[in-house]
Protein backbone atom coordinates (compact mmCIF):
# COMPACT_ATOMS: atom_id res chain seq x y z
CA UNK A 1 125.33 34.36 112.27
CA UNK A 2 129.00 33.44 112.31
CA UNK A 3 131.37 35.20 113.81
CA UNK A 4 133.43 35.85 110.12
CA UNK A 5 129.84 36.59 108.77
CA UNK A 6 129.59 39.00 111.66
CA UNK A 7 132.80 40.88 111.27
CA UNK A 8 132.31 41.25 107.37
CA UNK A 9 129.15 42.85 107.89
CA UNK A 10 130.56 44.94 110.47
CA UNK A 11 133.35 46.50 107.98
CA UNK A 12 130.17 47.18 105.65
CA UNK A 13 128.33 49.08 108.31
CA UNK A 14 132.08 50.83 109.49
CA UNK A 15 133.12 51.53 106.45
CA UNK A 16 136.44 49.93 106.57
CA UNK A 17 135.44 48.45 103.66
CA UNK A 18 134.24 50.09 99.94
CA UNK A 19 130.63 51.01 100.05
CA UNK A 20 128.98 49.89 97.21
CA UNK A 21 126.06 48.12 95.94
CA UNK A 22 126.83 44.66 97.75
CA UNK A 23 124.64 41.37 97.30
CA UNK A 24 123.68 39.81 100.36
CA UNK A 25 123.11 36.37 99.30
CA UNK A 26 125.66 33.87 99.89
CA UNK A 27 125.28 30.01 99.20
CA UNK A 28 121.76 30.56 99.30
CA UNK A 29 121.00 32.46 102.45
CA UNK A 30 119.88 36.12 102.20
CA UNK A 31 121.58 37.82 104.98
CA UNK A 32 120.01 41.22 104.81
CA UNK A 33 118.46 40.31 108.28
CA UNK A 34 121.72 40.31 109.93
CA UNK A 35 123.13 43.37 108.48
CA UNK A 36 119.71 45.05 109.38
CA UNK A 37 120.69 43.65 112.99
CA UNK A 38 124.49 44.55 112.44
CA UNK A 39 123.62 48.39 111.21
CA UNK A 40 120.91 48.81 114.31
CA UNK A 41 123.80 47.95 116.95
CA UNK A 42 125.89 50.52 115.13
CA UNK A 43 123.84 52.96 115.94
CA UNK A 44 121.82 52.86 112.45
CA UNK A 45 117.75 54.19 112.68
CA UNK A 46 115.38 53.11 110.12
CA UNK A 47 113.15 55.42 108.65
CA UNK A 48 111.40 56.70 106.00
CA UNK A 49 112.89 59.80 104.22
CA UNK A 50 109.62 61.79 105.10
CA UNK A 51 110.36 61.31 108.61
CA UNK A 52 113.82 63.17 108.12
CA UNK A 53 114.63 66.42 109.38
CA UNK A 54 118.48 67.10 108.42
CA UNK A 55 120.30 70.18 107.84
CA UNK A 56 121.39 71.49 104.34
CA UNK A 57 125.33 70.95 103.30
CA UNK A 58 125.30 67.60 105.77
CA UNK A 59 125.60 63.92 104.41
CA UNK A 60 124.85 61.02 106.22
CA UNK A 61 125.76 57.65 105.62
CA UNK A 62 123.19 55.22 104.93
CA UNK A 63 121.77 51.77 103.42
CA UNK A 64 118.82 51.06 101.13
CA UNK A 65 118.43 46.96 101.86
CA UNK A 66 116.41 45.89 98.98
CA UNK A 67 116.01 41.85 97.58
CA UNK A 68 119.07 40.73 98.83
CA UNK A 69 121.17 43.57 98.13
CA UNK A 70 122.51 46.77 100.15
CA UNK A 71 122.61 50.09 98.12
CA UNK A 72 124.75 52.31 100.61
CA UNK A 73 124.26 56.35 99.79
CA UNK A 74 123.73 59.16 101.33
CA UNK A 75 120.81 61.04 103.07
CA UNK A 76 121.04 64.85 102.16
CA UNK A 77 119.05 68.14 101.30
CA UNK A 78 119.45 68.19 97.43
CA UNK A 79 119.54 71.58 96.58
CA UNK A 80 117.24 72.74 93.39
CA UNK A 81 117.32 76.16 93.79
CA UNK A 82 118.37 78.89 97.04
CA UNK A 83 114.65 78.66 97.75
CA UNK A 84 114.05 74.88 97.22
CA UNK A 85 115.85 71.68 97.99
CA UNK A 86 114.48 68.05 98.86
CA UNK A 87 115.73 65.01 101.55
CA UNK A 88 116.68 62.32 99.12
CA UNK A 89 118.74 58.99 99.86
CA UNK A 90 121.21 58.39 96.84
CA UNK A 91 122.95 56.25 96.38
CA UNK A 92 126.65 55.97 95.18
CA UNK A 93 126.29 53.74 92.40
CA UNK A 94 125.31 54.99 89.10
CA UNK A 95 123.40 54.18 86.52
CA UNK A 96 124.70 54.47 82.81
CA UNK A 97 123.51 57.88 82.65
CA UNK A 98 125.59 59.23 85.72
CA UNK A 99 123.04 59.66 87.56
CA UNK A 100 122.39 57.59 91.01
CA UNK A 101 121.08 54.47 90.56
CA UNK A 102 118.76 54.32 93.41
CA UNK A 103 117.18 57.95 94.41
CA UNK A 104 114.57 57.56 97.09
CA UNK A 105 112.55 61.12 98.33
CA UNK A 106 110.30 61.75 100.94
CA UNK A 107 107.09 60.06 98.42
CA UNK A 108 108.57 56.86 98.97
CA UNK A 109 107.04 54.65 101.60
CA UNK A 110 110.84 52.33 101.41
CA UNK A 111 113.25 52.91 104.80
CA UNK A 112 116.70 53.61 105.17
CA UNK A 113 119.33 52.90 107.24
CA UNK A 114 120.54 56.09 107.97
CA UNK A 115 123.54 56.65 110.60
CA UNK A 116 122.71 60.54 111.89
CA UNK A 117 125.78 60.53 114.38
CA UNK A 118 128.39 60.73 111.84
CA UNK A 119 127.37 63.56 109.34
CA UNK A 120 129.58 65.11 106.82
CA UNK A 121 130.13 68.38 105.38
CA UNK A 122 129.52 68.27 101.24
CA UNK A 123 129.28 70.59 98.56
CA UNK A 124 125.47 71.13 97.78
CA UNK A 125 126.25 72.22 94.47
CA UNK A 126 127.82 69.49 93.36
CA UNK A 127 126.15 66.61 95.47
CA UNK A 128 126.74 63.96 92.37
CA UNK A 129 130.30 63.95 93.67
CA UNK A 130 129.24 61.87 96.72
């Protein structure tokens, strides 16, 4: 990995650059194996949203590499009801019905990158404002 490939991906993982949906193919090479490398020296943990235990009304920034491509989202407790609410990644892309474009719950057998020192505070009753 180059040193400007290197420092792009860092931004990505930092956020010091927008976090989106971002294709990870460039002139042919698929470089989701470096940011996977990049995001683990960050301080990044793969895992499967089943093997999540976060509180409620916290966000935490995370990736979704799939085919080439990084979805970045959030890990959070979606809330349903006061009694009921679900650890989903989402993602902050949306599809054409508003909703996110890539929702992954704890039935998925997919990992995240998810970044659980630098949680946010969020509105659980409106968590499509991420």
């Amino acid at each position: 990995m180059t040193a400007d490939v290197r420092e792009t991906l860092l931004d990505l993982a930092r956020g010091t650059v927008q976090r989106s949906l971002h294709d990870l193919n460039l002139e042919g090479h698929d470089f989701s194996a470096d940011l996977a490398k990049v995001l683990k020296a960050e301080g990044y943990r793969k895992v499967k949203i089943r093997d999540l235990d976060i509180p409620r009304r916290i966000r935490y920034p995370a990736f979704y590499l799939e085919d080439g491509k990084a979805w970045f989202g959030y890990v959070f407790q979606e809330k349903f009801t006061s009694n009921f609410q679900r650890t989903v990644f989402a993602s902050v892309v949306k599809n054409e019905w508003a909703d996110w474009a890539v929702v992954l719950t704890r039935r998925h057998k997919e990992k995240v990158w998810v970044d659980l020192e630098h949680g946010m505070p969020f509105d659980e009753d409106y968590p499509s404002n991420l």
